[in-house]
PDB file of N, CA and C in Angstrom:
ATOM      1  N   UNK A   1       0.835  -1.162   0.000  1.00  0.00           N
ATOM      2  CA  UNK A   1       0.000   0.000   0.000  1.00  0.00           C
ATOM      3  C   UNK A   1       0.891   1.240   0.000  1.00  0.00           C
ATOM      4  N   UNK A   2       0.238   1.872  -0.536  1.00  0.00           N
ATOM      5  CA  UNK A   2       1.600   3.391  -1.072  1.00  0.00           C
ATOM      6  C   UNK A   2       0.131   4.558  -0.387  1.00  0.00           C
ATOM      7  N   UNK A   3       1.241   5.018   0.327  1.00  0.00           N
ATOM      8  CA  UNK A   3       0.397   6.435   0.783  1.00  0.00           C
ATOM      9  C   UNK A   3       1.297   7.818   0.230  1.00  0.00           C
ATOM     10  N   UNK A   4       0.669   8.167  -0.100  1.00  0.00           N
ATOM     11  CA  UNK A   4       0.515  10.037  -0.908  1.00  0.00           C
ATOM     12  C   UNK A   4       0.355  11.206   0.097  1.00  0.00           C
ATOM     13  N   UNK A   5       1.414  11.735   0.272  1.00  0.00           N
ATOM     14  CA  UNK A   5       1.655  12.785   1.087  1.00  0.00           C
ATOM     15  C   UNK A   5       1.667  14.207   0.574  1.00  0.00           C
ATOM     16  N   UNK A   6       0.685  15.287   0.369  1.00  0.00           N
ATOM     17  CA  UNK A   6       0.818  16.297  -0.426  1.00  0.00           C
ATOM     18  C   UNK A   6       0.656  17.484   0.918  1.00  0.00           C
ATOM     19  N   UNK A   7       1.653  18.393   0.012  1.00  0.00           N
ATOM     20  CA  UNK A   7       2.317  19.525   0.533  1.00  0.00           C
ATOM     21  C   UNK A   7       1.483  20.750  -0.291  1.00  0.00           C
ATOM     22  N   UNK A   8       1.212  21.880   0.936  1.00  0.00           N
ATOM     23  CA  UNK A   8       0.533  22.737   0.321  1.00  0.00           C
ATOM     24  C   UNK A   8       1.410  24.455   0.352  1.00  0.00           C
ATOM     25  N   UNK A   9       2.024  24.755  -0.481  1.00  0.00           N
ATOM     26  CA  UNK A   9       2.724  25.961   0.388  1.00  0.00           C
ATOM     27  C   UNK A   9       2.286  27.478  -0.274  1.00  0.00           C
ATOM     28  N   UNK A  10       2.227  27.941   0.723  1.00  0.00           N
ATOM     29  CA  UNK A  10       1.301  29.152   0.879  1.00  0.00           C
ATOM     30  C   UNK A  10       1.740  30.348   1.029  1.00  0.00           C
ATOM     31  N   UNK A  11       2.283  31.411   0.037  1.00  0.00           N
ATOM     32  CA  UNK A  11       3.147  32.616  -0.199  1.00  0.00           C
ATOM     33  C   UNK A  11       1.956  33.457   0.033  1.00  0.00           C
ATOM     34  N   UNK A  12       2.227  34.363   0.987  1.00  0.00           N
ATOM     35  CA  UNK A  12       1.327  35.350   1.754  1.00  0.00           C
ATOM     36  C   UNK A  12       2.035  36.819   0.899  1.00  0.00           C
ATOM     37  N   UNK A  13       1.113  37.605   0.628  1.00  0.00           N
ATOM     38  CA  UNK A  13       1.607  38.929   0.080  1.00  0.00           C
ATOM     39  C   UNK A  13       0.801  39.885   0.442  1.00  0.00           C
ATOM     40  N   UNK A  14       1.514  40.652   1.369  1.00  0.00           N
ATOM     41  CA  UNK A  14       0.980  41.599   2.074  1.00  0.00           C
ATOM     42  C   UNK A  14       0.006  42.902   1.424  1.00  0.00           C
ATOM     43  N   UNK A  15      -1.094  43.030   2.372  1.00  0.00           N
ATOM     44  CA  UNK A  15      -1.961  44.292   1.323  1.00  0.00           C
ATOM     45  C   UNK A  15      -1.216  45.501   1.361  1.00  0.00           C
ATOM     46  N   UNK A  16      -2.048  46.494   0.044  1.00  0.00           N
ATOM     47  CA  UNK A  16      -1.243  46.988  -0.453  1.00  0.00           C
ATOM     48  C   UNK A  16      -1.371  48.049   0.978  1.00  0.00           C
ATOM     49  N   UNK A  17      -1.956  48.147   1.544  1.00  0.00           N
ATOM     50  CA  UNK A  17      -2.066  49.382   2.640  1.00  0.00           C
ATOM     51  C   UNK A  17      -1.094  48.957   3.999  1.00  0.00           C
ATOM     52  N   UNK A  18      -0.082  47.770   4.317  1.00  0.00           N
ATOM     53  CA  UNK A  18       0.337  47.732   5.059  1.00  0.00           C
ATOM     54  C   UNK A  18       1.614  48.745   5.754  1.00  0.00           C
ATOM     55  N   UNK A  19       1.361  48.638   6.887  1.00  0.00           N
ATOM     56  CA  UNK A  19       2.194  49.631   7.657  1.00  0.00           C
ATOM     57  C   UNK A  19       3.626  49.028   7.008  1.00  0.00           C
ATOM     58  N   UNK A  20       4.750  50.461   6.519  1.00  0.00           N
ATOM     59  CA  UNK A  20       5.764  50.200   6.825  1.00  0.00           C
ATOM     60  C   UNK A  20       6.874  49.583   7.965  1.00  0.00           C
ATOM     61  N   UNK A  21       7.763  48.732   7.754  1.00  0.00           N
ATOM     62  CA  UNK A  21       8.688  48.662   8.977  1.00  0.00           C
ATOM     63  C   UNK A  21       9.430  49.499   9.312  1.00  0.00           C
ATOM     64  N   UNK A  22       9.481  50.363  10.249  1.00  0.00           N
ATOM     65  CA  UNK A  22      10.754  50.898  10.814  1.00  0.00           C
ATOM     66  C   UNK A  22      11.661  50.413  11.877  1.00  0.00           C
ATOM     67  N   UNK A  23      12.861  50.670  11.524  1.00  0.00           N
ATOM     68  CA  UNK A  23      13.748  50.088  12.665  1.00  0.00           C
ATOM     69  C   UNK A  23      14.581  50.675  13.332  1.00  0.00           C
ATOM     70  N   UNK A  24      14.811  50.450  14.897  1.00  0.00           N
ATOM     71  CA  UNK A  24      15.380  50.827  15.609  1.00  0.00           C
ATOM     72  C   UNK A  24      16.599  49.856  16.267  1.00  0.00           C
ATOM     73  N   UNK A  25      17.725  50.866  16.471  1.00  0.00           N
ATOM     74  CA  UNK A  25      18.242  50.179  17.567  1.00  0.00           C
ATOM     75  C   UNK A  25      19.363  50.970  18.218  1.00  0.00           C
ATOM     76  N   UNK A  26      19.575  50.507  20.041  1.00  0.00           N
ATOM     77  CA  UNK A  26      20.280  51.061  20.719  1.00  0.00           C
ATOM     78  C   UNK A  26      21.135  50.338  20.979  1.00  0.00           C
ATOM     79  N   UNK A  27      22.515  50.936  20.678  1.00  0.00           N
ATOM     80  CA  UNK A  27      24.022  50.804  20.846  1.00  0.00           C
ATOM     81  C   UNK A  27      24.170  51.197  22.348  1.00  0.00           C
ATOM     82  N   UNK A  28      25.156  49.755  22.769  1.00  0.00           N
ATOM     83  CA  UNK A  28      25.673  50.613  24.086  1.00  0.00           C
ATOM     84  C   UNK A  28      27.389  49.698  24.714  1.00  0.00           C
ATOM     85  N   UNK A  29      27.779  50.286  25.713  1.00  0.00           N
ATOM     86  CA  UNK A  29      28.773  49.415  26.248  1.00  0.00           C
ATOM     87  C   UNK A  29      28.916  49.944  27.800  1.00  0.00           C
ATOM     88  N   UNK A  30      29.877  48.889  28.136  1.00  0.00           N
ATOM     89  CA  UNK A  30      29.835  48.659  29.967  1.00  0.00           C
ATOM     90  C   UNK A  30      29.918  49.984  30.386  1.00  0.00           C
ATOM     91  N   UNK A  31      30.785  51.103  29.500  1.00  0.00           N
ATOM     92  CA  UNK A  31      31.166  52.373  30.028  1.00  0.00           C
ATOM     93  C   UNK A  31      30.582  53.093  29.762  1.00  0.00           C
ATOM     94  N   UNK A  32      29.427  52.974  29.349  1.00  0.00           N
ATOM     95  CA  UNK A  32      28.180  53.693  29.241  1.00  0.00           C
ATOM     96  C   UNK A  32      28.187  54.174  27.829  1.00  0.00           C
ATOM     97  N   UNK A  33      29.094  54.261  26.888  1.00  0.00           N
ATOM     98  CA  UNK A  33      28.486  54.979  25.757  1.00  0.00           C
ATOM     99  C   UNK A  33      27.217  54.311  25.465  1.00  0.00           C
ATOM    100  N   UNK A  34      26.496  54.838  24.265  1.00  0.00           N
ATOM    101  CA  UNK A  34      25.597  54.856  23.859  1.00  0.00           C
ATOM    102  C   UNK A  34      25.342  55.332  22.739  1.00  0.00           C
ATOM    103  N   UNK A  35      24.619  55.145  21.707  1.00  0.00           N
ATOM    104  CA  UNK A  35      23.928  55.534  20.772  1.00  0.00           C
ATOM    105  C   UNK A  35      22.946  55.277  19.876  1.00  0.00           C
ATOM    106  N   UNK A  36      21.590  56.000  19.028  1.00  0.00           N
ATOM    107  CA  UNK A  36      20.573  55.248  18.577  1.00  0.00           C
ATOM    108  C   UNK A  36      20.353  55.434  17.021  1.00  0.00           C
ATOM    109  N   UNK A  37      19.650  54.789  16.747  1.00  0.00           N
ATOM    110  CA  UNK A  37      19.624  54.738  14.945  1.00  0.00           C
ATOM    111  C   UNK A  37      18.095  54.876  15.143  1.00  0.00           C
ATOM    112  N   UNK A  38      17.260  55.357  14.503  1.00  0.00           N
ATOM    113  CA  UNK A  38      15.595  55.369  14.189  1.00  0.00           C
ATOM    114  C   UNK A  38      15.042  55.069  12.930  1.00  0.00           C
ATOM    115  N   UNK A  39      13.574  54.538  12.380  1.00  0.00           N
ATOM    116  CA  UNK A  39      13.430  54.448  11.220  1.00  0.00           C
ATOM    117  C   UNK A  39      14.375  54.394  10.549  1.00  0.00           C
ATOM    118  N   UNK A  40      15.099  53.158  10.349  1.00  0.00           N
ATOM    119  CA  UNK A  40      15.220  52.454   9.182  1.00  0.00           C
ATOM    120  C   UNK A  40      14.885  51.451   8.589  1.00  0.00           C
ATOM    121  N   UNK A  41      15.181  51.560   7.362  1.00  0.00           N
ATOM    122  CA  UNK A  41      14.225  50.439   6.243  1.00  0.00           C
ATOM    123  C   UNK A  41      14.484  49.057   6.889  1.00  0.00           C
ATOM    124  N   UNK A  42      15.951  48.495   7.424  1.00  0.00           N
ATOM    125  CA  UNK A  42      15.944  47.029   7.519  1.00  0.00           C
ATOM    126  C   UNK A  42      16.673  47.460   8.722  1.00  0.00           C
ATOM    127  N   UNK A  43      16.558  46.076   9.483  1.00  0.00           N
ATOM    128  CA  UNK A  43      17.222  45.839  10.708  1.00  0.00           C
ATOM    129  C   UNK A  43      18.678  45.974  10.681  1.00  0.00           C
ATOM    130  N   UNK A  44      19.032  45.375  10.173  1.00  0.00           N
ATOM    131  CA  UNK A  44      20.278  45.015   9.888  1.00  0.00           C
ATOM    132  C   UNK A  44      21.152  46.496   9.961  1.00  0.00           C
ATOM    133  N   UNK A  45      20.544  47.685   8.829  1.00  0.00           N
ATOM    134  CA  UNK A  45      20.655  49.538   8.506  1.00  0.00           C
ATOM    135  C   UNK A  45      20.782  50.161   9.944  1.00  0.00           C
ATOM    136  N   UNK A  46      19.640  49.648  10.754  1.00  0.00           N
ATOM    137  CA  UNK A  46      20.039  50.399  12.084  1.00  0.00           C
ATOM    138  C   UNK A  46      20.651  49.796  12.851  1.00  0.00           C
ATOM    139  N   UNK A  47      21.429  48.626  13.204  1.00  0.00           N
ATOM    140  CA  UNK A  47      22.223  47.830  13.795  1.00  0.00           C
ATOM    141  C   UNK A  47      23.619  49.158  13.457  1.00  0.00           C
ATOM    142  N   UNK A  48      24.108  48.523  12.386  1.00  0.00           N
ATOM    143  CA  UNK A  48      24.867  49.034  11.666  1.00  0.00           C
ATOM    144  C   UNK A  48      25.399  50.765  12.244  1.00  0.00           C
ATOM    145  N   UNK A  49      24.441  50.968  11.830  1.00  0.00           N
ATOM    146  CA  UNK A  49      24.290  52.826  12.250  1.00  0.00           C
ATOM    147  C   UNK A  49      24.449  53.254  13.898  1.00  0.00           C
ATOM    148  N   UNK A  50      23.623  52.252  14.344  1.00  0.00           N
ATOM    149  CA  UNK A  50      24.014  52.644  15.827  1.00  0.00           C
ATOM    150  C   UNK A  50      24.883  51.896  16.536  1.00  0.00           C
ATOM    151  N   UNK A  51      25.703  50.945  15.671  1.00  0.00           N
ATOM    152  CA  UNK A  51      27.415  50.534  16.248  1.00  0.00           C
ATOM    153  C   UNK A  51      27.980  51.137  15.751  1.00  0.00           C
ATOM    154  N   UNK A  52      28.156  52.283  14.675  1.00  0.00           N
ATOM    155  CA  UNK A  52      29.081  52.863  13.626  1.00  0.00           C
ATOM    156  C   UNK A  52      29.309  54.300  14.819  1.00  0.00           C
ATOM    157  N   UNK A  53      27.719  54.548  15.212  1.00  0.00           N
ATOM    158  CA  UNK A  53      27.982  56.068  16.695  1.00  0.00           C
ATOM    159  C   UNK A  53      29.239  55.371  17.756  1.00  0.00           C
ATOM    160  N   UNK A  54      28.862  54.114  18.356  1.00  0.00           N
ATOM    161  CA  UNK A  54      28.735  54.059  19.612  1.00  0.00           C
ATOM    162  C   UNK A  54      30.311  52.841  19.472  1.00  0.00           C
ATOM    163  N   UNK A  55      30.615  52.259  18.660  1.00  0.00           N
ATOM    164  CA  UNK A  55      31.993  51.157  18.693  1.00  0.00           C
ATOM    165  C   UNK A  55      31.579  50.123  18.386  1.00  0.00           C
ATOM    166  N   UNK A  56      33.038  49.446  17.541  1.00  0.00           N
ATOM    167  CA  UNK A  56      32.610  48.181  17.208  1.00  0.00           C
ATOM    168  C   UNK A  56      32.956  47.207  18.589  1.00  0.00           C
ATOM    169  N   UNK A  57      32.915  47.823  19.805  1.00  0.00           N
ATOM    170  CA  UNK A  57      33.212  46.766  21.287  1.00  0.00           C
ATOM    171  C   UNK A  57      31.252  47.181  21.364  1.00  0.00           C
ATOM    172  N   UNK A  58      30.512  47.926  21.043  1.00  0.00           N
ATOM    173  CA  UNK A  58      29.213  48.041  21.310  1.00  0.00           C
ATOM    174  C   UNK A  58      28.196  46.561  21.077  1.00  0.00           C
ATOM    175  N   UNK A  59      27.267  46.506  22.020  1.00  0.00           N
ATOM    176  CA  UNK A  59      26.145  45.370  22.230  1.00  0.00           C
ATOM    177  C   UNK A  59      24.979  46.120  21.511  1.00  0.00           C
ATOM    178  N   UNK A  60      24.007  45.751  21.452  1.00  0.00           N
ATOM    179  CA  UNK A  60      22.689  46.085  20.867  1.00  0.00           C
ATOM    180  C   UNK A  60      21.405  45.922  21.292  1.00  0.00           C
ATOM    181  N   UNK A  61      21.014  46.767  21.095  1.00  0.00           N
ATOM    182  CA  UNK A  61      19.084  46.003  21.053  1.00  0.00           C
ATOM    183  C   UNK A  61      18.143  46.232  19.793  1.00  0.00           C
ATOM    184  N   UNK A  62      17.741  45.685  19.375  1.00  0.00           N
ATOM    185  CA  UNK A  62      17.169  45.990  17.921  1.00  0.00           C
ATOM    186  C   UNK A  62      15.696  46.023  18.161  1.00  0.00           C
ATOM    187  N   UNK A  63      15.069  46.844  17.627  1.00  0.00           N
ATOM    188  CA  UNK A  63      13.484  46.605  17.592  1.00  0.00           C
ATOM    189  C   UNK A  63      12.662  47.122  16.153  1.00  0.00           C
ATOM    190  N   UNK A  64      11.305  46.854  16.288  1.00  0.00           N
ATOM    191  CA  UNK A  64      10.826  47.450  14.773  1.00  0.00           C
ATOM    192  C   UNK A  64       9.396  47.852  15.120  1.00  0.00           C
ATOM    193  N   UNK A  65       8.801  49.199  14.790  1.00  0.00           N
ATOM    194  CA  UNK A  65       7.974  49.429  14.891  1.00  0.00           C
ATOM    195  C   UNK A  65       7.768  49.978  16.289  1.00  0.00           C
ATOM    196  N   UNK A  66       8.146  50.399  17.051  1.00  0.00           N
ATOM    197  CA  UNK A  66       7.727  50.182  18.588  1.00  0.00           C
ATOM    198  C   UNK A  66       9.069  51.047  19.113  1.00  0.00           C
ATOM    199  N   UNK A  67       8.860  51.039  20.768  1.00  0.00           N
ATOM    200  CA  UNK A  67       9.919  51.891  21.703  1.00  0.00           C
ATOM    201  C   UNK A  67      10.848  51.110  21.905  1.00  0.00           C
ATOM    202  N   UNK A  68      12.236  51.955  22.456  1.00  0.00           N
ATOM    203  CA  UNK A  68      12.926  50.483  23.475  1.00  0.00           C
ATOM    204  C   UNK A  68      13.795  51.495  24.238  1.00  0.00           C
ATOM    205  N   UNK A  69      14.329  50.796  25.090  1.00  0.00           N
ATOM    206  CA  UNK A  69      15.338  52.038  26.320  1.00  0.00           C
ATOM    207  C   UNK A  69      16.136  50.586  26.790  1.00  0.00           C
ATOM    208  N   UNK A  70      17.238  50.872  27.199  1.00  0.00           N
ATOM    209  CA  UNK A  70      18.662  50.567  27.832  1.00  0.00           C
ATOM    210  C   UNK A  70      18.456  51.727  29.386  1.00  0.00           C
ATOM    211  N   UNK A  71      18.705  50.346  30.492  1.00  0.00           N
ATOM    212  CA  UNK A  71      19.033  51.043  31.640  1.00  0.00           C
ATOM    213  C   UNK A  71      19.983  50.821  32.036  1.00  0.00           C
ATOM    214  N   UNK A  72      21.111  51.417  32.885  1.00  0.00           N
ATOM    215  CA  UNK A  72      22.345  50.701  33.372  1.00  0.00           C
ATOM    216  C   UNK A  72      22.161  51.307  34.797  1.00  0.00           C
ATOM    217  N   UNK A  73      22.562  50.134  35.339  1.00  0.00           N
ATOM    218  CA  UNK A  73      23.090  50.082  37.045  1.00  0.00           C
ATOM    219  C   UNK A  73      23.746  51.423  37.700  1.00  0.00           C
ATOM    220  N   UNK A  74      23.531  51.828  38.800  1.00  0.00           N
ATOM    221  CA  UNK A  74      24.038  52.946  39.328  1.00  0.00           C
ATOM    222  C   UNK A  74      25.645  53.344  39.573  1.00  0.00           C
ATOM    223  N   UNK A  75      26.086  51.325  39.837  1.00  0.00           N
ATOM    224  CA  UNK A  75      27.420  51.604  39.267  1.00  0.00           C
ATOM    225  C   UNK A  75      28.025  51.041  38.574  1.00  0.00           C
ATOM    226  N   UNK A  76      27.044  51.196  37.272  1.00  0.00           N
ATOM    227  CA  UNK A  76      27.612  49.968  35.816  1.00  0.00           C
ATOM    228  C   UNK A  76      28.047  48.588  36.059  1.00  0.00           C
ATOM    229  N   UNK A  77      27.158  48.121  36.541  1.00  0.00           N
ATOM    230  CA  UNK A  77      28.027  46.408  36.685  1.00  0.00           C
ATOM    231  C   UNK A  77      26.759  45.849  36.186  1.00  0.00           C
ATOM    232  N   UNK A  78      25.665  46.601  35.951  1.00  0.00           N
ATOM    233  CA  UNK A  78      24.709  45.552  34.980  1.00  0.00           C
ATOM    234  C   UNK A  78      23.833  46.857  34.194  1.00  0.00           C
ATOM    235  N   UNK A  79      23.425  46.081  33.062  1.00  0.00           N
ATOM    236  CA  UNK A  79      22.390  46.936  32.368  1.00  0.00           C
ATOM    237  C   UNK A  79      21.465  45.809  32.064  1.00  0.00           C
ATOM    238  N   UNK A  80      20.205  46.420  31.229  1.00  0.00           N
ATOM    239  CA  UNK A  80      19.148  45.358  30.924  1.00  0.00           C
ATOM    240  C   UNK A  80      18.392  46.688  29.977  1.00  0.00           C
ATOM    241  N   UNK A  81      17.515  45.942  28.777  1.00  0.00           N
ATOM    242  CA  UNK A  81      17.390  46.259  27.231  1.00  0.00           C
ATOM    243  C   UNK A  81      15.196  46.047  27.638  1.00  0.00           C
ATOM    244  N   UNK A  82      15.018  47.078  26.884  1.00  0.00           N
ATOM    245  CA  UNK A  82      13.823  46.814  26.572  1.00  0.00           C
ATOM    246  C   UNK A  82      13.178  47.292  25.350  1.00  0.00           C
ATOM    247  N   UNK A  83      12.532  46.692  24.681  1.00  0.00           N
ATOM    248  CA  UNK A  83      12.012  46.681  23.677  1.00  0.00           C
ATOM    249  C   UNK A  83      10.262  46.549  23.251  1.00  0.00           C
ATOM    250  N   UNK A  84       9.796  47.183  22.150  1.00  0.00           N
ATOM    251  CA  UNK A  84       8.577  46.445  21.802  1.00  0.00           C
ATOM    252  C   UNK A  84       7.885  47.024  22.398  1.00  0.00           C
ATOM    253  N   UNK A  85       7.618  47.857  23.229  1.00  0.00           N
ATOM    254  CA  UNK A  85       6.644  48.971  23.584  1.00  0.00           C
ATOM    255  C   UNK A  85       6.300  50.305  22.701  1.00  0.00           C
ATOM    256  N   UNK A  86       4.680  50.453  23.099  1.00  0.00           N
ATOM    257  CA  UNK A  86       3.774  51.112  22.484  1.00  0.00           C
ATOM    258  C   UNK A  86       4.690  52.958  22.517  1.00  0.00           C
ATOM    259  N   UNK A  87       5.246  53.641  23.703  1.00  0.00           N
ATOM    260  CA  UNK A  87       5.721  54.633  24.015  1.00  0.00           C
ATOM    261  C   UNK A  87       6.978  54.572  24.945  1.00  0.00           C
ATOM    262  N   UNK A  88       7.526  55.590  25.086  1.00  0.00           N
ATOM    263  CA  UNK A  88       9.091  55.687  25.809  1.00  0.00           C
ATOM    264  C   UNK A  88       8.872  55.612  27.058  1.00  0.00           C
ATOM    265  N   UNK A  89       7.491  56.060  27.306  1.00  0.00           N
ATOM    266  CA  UNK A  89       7.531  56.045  29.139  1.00  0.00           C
ATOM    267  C   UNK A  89       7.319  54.388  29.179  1.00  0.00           C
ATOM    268  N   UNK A  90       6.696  53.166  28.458  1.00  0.00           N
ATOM    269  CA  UNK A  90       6.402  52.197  29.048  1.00  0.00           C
ATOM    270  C   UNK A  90       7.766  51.052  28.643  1.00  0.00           C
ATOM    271  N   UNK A  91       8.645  52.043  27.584  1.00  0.00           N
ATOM    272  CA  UNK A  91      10.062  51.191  27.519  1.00  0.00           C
ATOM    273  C   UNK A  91      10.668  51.373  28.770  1.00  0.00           C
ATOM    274  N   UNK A  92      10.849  53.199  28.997  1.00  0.00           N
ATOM    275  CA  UNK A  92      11.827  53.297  29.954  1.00  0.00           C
ATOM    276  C   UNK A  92      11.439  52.433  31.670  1.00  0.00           C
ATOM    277  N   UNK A  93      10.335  52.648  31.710  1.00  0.00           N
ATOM    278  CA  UNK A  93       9.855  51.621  33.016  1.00  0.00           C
ATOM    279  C   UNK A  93      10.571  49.970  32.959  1.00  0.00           C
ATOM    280  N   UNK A  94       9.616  49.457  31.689  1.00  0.00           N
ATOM    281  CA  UNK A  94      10.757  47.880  31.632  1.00  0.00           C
ATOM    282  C   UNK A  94      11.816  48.022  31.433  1.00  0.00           C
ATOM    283  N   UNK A  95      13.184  48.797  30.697  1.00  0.00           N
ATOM    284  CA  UNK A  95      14.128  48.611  31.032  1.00  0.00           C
ATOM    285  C   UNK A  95      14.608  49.002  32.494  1.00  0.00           C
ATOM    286  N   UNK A  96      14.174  49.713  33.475  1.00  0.00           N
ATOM    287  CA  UNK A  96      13.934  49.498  34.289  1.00  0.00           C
ATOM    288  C   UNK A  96      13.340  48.463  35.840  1.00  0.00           C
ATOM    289  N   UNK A  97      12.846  48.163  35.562  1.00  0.00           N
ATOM    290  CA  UNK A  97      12.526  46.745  35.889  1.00  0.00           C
ATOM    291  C   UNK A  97      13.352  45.689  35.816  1.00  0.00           C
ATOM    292  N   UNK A  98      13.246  45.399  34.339  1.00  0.00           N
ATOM    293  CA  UNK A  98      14.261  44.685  34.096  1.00  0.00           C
ATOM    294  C   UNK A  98      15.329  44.685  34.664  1.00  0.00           C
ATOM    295  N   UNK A  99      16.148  45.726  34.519  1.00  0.00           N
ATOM    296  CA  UNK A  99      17.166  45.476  35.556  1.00  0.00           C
ATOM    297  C   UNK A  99      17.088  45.371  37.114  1.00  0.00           C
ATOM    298  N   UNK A 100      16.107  45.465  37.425  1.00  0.00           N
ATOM    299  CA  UNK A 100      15.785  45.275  39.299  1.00  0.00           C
ATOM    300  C   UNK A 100      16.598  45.691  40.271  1.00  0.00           C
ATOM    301  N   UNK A 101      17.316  46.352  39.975  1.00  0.00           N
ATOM    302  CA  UNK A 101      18.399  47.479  40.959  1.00  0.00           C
ATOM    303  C   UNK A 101      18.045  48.525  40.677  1.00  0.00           C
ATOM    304  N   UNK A 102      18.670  49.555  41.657  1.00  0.00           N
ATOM    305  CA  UNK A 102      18.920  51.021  41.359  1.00  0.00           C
ATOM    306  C   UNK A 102      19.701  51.300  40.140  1.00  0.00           C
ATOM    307  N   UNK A 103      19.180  51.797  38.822  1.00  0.00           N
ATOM    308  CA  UNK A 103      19.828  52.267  38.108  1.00  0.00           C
ATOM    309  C   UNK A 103      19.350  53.504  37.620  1.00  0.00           C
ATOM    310  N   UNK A 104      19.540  53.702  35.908  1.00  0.00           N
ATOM    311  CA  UNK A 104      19.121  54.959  35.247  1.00  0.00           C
ATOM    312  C   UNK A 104      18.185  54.611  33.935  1.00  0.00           C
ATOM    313  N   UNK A 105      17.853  55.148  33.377  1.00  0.00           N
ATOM    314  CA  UNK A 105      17.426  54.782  32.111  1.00  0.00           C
ATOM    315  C   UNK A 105      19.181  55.459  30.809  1.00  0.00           C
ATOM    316  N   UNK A 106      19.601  54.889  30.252  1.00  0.00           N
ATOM    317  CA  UNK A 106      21.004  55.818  29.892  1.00  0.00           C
ATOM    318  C   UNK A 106      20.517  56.786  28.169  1.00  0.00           C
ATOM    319  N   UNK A 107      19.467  55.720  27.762  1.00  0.00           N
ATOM    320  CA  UNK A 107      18.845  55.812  26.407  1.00  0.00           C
ATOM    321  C   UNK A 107      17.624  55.238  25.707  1.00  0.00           C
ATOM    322  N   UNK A 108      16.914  56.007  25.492  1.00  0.00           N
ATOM    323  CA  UNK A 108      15.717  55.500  24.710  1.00  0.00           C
ATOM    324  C   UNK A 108      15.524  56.245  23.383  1.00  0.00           C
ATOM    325  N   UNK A 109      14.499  55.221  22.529  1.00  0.00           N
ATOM    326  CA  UNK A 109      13.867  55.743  21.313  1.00  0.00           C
ATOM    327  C   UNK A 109      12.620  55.183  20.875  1.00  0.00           C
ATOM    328  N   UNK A 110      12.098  55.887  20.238  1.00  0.00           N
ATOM    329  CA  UNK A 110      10.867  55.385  19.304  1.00  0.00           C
ATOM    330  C   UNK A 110      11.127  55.219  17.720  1.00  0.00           C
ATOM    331  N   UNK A 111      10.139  54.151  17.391  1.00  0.00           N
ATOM    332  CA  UNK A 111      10.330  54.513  15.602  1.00  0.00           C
ATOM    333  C   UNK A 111       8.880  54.908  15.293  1.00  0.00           C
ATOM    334  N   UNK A 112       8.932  55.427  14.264  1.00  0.00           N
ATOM    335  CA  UNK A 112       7.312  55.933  13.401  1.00  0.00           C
ATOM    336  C   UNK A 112       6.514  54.448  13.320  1.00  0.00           C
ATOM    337  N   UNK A 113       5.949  55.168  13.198  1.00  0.00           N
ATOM    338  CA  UNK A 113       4.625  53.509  13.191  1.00  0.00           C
ATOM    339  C   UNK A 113       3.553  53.427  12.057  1.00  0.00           C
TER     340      UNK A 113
END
């Protein structure tokens, strides 16, 4: 007995009214620099842009569409990244949080939506 296994694959193409992506991201390192890239076309563009401010020893947080903030520790021995929020006040709170010590917020941004 022979069984027939069929595959169905399904290329989705977005309407024509869909929201653009914009991308963000915040550059940072242990010694606090910092820097941010906003609206750009691909992830990858604002990666790029905001390690090109901030060093190629710089870490990242990438996001699209949405807020994000970097908090660091009061005396730099930890930071913590937040992303994917609606506005800056509800990034800067979770990166906040997130880190669960006394720290700062060091940097935030938004992209267009």
């Amino acid at each position: 007995m022979t069984i027939a296994v069929m595959s169905t694959l399904t290329v989705g193409v977005a309407p024509a009214n869909a929201a653009p992506a914009y991308w963000a991201a915040i550059a940072f390192s242990y010694d606090a620099r910092t820097s941010v890239a906003w609206n750009y076309p691909t992830e990858r563009s604002a990666i790029n842009a905001a390690i090109a401010r901030c060093g190629a020893d710089c870490g990242y947080s990438s996001f699209r569409n949405s807020c994000g903030a970097v908090a660091f520790s009061n005396f730099g021995t930890r930071y913590a990244t937040a992303k994917g929020y609606r506005t800056s006040a509800e990034a800067k709170r979770g990166a906040l949080r997130r880190l669960g010590i006394p720290g700062y917020v060091a940097r935030f941004v938004c992209t267009l939506r």
